[in-house]
Protein backbone atom coordinates (compact mmCIF):
# COMPACT_ATOMS: atom_id res chain seq x y z
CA UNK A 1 0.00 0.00 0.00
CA UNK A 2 0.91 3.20 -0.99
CA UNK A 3 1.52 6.37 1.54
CA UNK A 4 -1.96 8.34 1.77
CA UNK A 5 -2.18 10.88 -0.92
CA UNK A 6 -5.64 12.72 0.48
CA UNK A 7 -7.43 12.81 3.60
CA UNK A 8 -9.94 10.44 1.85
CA UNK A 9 -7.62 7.43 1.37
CA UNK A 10 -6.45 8.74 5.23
CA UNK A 11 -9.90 7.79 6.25
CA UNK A 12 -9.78 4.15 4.27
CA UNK A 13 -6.89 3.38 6.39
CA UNK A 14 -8.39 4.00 9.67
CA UNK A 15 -11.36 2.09 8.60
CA UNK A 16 -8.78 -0.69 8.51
CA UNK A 17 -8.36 0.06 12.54
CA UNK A 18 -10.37 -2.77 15.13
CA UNK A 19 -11.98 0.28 17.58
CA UNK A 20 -13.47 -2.53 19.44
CA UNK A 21 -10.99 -2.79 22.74
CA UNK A 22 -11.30 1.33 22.83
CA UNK A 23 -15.51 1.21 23.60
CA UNK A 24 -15.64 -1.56 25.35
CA UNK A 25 -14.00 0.00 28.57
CA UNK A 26 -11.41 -2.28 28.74
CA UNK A 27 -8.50 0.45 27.99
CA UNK A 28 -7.43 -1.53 25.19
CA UNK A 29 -5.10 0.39 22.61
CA UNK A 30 -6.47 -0.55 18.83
CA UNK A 31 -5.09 -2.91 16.50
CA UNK A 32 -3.98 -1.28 13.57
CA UNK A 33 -3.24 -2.70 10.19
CA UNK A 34 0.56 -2.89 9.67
CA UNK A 35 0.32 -0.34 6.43
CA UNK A 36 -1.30 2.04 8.77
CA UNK A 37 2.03 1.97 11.50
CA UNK A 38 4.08 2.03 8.19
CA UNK A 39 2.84 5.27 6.85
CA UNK A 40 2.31 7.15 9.97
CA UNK A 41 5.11 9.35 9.83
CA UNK A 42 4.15 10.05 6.22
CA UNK A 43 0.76 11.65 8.36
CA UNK A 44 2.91 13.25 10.86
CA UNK A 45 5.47 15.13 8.58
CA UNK A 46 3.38 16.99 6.25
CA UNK A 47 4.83 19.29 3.77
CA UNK A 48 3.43 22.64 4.54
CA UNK A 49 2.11 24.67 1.37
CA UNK A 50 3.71 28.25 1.15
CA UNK A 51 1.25 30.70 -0.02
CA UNK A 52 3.36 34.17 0.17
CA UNK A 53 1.08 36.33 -2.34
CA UNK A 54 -2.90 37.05 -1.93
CA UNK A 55 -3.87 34.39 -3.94
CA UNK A 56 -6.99 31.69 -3.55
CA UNK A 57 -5.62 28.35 -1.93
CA UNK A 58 -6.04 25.52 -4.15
CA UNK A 59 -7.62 22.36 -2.75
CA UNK A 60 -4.51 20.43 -2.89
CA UNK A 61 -2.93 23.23 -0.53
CA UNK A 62 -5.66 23.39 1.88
CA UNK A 63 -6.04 19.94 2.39
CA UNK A 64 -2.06 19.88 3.31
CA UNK A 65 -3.95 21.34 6.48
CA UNK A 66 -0.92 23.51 6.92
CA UNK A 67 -0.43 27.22 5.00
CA UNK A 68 2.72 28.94 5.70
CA UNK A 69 3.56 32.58 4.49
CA UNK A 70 6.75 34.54 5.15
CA UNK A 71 5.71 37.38 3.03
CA UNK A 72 6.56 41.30 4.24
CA UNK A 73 3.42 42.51 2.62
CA UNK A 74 -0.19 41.64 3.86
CA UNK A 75 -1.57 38.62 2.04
CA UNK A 76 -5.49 38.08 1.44
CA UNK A 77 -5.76 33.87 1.76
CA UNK A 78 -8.89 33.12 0.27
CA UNK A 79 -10.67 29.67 0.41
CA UNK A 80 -11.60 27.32 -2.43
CA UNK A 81 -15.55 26.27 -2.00
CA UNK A 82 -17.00 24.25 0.73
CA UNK A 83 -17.81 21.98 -2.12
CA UNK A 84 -14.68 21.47 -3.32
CA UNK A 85 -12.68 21.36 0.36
CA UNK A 86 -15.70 18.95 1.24
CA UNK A 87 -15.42 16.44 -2.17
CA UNK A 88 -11.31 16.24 -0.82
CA UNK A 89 -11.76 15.46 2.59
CA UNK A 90 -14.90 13.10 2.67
CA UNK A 91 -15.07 9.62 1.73
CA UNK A 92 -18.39 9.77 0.30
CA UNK A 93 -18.46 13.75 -0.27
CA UNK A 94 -21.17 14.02 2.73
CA UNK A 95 -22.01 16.54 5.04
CA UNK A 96 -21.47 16.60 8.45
CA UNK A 97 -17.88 16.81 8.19
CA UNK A 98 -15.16 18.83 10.22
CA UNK A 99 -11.52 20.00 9.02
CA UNK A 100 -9.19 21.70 10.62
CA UNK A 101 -6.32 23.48 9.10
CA UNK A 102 -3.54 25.72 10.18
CA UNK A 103 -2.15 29.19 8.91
CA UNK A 104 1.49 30.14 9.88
CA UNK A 105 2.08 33.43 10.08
CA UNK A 106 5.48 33.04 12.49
CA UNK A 107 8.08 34.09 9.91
CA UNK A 108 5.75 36.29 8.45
CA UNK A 109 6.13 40.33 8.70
CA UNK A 110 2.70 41.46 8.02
CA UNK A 111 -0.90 39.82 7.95
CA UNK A 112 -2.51 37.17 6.82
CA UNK A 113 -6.29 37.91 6.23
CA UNK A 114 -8.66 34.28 5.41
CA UNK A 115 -11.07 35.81 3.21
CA UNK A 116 -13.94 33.06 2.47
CA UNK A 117 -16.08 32.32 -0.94
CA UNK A 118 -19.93 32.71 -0.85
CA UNK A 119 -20.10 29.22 0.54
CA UNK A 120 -18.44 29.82 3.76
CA UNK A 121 -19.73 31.57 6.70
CA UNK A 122 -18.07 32.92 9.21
CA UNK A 123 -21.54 32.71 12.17
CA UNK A 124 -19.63 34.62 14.86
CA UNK A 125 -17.97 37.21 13.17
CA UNK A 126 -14.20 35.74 14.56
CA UNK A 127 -11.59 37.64 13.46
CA UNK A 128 -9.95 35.48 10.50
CA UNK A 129 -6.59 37.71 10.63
CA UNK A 130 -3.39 36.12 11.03
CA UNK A 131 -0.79 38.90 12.20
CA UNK A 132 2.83 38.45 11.91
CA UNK A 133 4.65 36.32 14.45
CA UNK A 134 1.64 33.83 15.13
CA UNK A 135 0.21 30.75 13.96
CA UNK A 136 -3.65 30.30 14.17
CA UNK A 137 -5.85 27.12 13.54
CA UNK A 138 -9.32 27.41 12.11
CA UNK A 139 -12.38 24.99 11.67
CA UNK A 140 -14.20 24.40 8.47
CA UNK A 141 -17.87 22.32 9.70
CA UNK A 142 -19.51 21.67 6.68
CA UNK A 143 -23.68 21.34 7.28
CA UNK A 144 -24.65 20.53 3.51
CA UNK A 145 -22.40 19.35 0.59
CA UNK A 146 -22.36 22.46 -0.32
CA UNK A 147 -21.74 24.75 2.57
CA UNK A 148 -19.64 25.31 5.65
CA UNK A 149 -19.25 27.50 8.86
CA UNK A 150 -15.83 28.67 9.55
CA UNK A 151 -14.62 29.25 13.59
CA UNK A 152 -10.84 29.91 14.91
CA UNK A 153 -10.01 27.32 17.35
CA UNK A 154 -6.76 29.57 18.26
């Protein structure tokens, strides 16, 4: 089996985890699937995508649920659809669903604004700036298969 390419054939390989010793209140770890244990670094040790110009993220760099920027000037970060984010990350493309992703700001000398597309909301008006120096994380919940809430965790 090959390393996981997408969060989707992530989600195939826990399916190949035995959850049964971890409800049955027996303190049980799981038994995982060999491949799983092989590629788990590969999990670990993403590859963060660098997004230094305002630009909109691309799928494929969103789902690397880590954005770095080290730019001087302010960038504008703006999110591909819920749709599209939602078709990536679910097996079956099927709302509910919850991603979280990660914008690094630390080396960064000026900020990062997460502007969203129509199908995105933002319900309590967080503040979705990134300022230099700082690293926040932010929550995509997705209530249709075609639209999401955002929320900052930190």
């Amino acid at each position: 089996m090959a390393a996981p390419r997408s969060l989707r054939e992530f989600k195939e390989i826990l399916d190949l985890v035995d959850w049964t010793g971890v409800f049955n209140g027996q303190g049980q770890l799981p038994q995982i699937h060999a491949d799983f244990l092989l590629h788990a670094s590969t999990m670990i040790n993403i590859v963060p995508a660098a997004i230094n110009v305002t630009a909109t993220a691309t799928v494929a760099q969103l789902v690397t649920r880590y954005i770095t920027s080290t730019s001087a000037a302010a960038v504008a970060l703006t999110l591909p659809s819920a749709a599209s984010v939602l078709s990536a990350i679910s097996q079956a493309g099927t709302a509910p669903a919850v991603f979280d992703f990660y914008v690094d700001n630390s080396a960064g000398d000026n900020t990062i604004t997460v502007t969203l597309p129509a199908s995105i909301t933002n319900p309590n008006g967080v503040t979705l700036t990134v300022i230099a120096g700082t690293v926040a994380c932010f929550r995509l919940v997705f209530v249709t298969t075609t639209a999401a809430f955002i929320y900052r965790v930190v």
